[in-house]
C-alpha atoms as a PDB file:
ATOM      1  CA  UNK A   1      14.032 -11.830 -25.584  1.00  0.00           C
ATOM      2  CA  UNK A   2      12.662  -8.850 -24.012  1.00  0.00           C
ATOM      3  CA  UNK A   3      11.797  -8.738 -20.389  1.00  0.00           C
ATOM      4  CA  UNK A   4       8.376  -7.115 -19.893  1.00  0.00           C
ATOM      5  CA  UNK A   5       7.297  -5.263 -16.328  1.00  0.00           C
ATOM      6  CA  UNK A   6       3.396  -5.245 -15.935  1.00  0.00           C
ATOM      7  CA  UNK A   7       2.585  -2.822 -13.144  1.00  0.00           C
ATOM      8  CA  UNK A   8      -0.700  -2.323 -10.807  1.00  0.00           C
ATOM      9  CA  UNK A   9      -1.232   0.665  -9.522  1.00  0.00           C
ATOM     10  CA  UNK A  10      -4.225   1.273  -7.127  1.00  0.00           C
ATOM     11  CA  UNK A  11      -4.862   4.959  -5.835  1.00  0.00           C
ATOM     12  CA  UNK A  12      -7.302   4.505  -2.461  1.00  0.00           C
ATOM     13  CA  UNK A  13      -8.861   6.996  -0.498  1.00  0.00           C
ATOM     14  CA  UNK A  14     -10.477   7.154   2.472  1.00  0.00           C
ATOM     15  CA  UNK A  15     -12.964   9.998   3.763  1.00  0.00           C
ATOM     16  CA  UNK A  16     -15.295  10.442   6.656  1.00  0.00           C
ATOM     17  CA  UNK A  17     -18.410  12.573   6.647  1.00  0.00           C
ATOM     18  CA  UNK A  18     -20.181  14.288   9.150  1.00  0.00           C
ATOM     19  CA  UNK A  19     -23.195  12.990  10.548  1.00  0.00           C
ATOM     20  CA  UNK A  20     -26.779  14.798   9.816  1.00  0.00           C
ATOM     21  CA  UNK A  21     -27.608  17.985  11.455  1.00  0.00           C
ATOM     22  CA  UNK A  22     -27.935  17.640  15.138  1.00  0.00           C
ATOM     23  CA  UNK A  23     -31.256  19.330  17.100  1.00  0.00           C
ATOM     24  CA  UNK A  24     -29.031  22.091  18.131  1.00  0.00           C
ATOM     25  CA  UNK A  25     -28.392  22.944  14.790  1.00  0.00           C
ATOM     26  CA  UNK A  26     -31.853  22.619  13.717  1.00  0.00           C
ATOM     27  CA  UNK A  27     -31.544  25.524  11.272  1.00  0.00           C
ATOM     28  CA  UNK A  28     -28.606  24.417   8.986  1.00  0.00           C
ATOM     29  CA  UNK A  29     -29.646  21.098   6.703  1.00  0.00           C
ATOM     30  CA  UNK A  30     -26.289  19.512   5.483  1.00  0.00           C
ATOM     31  CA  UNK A  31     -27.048  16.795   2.701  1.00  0.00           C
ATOM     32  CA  UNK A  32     -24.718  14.166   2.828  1.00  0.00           C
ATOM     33  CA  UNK A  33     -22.699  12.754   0.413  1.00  0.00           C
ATOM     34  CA  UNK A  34     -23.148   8.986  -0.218  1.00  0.00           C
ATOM     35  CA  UNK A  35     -21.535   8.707  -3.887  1.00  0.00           C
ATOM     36  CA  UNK A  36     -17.629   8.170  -3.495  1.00  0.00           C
ATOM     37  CA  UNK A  37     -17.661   8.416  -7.453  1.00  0.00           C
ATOM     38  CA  UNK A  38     -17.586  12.179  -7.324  1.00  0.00           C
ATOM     39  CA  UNK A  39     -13.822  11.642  -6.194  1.00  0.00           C
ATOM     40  CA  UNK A  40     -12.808  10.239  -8.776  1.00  0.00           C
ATOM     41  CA  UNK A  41     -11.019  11.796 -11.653  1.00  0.00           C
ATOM     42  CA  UNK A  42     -12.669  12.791 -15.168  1.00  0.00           C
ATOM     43  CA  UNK A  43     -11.221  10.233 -18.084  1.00  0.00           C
ATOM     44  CA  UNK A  44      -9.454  13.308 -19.421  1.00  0.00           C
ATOM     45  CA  UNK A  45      -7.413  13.595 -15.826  1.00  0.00           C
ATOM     46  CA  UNK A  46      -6.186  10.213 -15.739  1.00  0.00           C
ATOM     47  CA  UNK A  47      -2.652   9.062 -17.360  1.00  0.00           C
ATOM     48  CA  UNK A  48      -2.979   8.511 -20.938  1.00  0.00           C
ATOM     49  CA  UNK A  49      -4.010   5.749 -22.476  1.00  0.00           C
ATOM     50  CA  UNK A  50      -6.076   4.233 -19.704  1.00  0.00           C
ATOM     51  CA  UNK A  51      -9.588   3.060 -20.118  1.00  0.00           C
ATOM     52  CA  UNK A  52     -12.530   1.775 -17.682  1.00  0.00           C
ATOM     53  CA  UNK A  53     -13.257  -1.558 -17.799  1.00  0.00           C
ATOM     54  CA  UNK A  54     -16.960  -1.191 -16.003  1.00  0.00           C
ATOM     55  CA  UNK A  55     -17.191  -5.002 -15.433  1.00  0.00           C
ATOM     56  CA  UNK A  56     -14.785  -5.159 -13.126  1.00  0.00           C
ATOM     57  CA  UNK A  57     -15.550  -2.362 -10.753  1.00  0.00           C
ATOM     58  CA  UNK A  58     -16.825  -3.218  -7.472  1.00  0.00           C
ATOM     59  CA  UNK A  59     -19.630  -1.473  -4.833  1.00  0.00           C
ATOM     60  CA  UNK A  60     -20.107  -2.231  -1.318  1.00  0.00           C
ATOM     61  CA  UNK A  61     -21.025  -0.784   2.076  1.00  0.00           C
ATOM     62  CA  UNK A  62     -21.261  -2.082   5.623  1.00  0.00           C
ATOM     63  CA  UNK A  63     -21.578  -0.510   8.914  1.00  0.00           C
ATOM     64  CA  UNK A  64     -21.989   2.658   7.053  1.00  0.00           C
ATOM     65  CA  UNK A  65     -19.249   2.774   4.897  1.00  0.00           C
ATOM     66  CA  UNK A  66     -19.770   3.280   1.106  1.00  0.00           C
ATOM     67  CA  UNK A  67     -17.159   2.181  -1.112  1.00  0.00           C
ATOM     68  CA  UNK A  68     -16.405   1.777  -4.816  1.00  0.00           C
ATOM     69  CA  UNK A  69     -13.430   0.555  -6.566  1.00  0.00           C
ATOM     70  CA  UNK A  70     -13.481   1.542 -10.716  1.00  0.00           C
ATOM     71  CA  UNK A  71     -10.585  -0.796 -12.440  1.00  0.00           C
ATOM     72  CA  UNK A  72      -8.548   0.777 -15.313  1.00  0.00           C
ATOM     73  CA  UNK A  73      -6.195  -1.123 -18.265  1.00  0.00           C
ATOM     74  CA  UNK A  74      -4.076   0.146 -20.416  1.00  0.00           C
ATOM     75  CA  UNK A  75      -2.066  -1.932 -22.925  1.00  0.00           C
ATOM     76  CA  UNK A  76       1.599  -1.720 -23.752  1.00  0.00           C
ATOM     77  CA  UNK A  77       1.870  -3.074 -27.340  1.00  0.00           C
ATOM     78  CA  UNK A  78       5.852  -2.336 -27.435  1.00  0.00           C
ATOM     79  CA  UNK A  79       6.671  -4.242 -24.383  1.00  0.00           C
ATOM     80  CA  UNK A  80       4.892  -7.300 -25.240  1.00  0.00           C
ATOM     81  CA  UNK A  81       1.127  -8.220 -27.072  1.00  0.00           C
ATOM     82  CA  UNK A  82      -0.032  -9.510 -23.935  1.00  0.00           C
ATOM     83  CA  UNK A  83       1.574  -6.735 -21.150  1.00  0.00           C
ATOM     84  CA  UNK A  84      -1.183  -4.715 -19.685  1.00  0.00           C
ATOM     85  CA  UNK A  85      -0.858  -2.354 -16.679  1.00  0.00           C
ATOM     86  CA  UNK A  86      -3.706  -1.776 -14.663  1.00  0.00           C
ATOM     87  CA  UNK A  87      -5.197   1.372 -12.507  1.00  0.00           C
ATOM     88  CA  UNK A  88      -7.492   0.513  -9.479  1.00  0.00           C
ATOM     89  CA  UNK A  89      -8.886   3.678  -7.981  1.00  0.00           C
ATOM     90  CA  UNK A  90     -10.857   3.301  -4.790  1.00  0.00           C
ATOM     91  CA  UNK A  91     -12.664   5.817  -2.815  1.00  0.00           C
ATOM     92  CA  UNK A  92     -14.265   4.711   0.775  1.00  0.00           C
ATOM     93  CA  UNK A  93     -16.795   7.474   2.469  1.00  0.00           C
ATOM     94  CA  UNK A  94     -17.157   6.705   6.536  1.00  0.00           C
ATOM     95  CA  UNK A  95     -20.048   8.015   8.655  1.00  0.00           C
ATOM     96  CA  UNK A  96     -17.199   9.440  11.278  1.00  0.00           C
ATOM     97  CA  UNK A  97     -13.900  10.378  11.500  1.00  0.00           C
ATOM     98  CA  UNK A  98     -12.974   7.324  14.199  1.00  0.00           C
ATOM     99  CA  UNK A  99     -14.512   5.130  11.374  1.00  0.00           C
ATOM    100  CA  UNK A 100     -12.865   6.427   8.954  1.00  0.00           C
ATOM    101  CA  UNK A 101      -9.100   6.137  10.580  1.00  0.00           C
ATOM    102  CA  UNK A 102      -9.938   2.344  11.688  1.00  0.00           C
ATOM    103  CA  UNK A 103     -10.538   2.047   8.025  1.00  0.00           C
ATOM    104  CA  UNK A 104      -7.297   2.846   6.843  1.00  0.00           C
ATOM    105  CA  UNK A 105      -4.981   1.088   9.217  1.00  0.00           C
ATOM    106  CA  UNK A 106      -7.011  -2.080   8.454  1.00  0.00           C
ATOM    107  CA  UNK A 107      -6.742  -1.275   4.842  1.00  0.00           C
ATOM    108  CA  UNK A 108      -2.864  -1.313   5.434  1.00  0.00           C
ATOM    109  CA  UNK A 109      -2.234  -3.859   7.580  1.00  0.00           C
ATOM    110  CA  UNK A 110      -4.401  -6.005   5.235  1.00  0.00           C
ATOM    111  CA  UNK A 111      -2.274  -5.249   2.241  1.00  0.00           C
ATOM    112  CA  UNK A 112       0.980  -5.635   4.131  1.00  0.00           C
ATOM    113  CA  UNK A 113       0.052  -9.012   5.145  1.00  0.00           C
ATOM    114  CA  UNK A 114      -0.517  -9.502   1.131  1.00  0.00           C
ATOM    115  CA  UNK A 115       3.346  -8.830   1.038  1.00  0.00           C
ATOM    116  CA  UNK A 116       2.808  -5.228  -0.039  1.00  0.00           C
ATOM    117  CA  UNK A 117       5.900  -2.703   2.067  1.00  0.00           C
ATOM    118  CA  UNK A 118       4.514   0.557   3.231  1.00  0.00           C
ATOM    119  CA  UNK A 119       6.640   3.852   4.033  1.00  0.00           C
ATOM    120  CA  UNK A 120       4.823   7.096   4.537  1.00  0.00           C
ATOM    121  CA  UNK A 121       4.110   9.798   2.422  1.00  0.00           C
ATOM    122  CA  UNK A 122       4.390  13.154   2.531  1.00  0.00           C
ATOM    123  CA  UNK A 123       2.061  16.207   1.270  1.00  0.00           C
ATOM    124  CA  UNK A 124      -1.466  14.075   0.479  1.00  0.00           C
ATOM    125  CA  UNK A 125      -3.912  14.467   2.580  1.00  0.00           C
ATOM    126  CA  UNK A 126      -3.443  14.356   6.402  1.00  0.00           C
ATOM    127  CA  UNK A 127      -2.443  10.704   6.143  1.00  0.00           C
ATOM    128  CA  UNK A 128      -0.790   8.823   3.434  1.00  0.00           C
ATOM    129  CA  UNK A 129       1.009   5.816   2.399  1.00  0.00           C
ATOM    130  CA  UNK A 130       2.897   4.614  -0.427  1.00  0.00           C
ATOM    131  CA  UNK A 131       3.207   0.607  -0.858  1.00  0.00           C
ATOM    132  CA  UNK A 132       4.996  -1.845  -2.995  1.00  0.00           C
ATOM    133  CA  UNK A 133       4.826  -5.254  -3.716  1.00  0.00           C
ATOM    134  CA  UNK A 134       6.636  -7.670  -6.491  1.00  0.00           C
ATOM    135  CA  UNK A 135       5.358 -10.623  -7.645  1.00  0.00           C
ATOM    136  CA  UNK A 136       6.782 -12.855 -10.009  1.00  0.00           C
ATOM    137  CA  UNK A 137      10.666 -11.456  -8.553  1.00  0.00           C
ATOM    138  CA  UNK A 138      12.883 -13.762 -10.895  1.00  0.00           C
ATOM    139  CA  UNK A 139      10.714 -14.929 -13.234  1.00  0.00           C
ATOM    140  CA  UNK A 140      10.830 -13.249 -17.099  1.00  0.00           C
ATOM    141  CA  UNK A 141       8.376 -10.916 -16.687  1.00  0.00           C
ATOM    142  CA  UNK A 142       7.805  -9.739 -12.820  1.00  0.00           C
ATOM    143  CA  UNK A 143       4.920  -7.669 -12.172  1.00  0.00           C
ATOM    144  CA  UNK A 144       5.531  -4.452  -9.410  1.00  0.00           C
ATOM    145  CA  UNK A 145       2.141  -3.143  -7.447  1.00  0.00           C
ATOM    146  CA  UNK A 146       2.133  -0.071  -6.232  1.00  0.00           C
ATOM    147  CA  UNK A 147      -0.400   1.320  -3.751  1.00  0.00           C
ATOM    148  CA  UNK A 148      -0.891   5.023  -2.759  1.00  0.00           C
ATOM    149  CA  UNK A 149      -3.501   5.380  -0.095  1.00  0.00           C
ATOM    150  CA  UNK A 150      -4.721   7.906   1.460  1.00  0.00           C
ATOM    151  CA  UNK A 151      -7.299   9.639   4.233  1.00  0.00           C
ATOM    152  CA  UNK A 152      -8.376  13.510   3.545  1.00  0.00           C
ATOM    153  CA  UNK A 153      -9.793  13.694   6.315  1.00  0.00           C
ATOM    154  CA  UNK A 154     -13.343  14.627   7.877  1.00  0.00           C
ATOM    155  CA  UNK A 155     -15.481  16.567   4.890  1.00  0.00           C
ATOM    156  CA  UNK A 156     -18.367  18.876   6.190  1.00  0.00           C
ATOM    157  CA  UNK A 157     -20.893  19.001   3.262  1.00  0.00           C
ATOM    158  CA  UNK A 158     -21.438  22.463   2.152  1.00  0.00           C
ATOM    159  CA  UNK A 159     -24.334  23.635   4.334  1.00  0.00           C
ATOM    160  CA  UNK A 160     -27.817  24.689   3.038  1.00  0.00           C
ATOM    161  CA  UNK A 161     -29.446  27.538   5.857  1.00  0.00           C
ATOM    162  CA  UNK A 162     -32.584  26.660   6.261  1.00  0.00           C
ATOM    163  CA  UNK A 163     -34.676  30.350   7.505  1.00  0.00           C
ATOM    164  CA  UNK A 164     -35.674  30.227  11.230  1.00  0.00           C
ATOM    165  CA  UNK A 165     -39.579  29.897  11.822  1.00  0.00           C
ATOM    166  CA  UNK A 166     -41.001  33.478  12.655  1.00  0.00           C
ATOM    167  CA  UNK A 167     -41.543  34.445  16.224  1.00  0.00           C
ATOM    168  CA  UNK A 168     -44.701  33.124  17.630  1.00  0.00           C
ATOM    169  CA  UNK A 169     -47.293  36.266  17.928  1.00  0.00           C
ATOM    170  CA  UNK A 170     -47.123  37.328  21.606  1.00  0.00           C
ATOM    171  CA  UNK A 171     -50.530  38.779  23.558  1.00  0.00           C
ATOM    172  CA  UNK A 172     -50.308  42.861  23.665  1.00  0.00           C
ATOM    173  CA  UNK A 173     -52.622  44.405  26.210  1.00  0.00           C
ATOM    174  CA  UNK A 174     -55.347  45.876  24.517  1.00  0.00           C
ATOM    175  CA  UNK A 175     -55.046  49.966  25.230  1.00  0.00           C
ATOM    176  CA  UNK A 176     -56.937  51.337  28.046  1.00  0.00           C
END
């Protein structure tokens, strides 16, 4: 009998945004972005074989933050009838960039205390983690997680200029 491997794989990320134009920048309007979907990547982009399953995809927000998770399966006929991996991507959007970084060591330490091991790594973003977890070690068919998370940092919307009121008409002396 074959042994089968069913993986998880859940690709998180974590971004701040900058808050709303401030009164000393009265003249630049930055719209915000509130829809982590747009982060996500196009059904052509993903690895093949991999389709949504809508029902299981989550939304939520609190203090702020907007996340969304969108859950993926993809089945592996010639490893076993039953063997499916799955693909969780999740993409959190924080009002700040202290936020945003409380976000993400949570986010670890909370998988790490669901036995998942976490080394850094390199060239994704300006933080990143990769994290593993086994469950099932032993048995016929274990199943291996694997987490890549990571922060890209603070985003600044692209700015719309609003135009500067004109000058208010100043008094000329009438000529003598």
């Amino acid at each position: 009998m074959k042994k089968a491997l069913a993986c998880a794989f859940a690709v998180a990320l974590t971004l701040s945004i900058t808050p709303k134009a401030s009164a000393s920048s009265a003249n630049v309007s930055q719209p915000q972005p509130n829809d982590p979907s747009v982060y996500f990547p196009s059904d052509d982009e993903l690895p093949a074989g991999f389709e949504r399953v809508p029902e299981r995809d989550l939304e939520f927000s609190e203090s702020g933050v907007v996340a969304l998770l969108w859950w993926y399966e993809r089945y592996n006929p010639e490893v076993s009838e039953d063997d499916v991996t799955t693909l969780e991507l999740i993409a959190e959007l924080a009002p700040s960039r202290p936020l945003a970084d409380v976000i993400f060591t949570s986010t670890v330490e909370a998988w790490g205390e669901r036995m998942f091991v976490f080394e850094p790594l390199e060239g994704l973003g300006q933080r990143a983690v990769v994290g593993r977890a086994t469950a099932g070690a032993g048995s016929e068919r274990p199943s291996e997680g694997v987490m890549v998370y990571f922060q890209i940092g603070y985003l600044l919307p692209p700015a719309t200029i609003v135009p500067a009121p004109p000058p208010a008409p100043t008094s000329v002396p009438a000529p003598p």
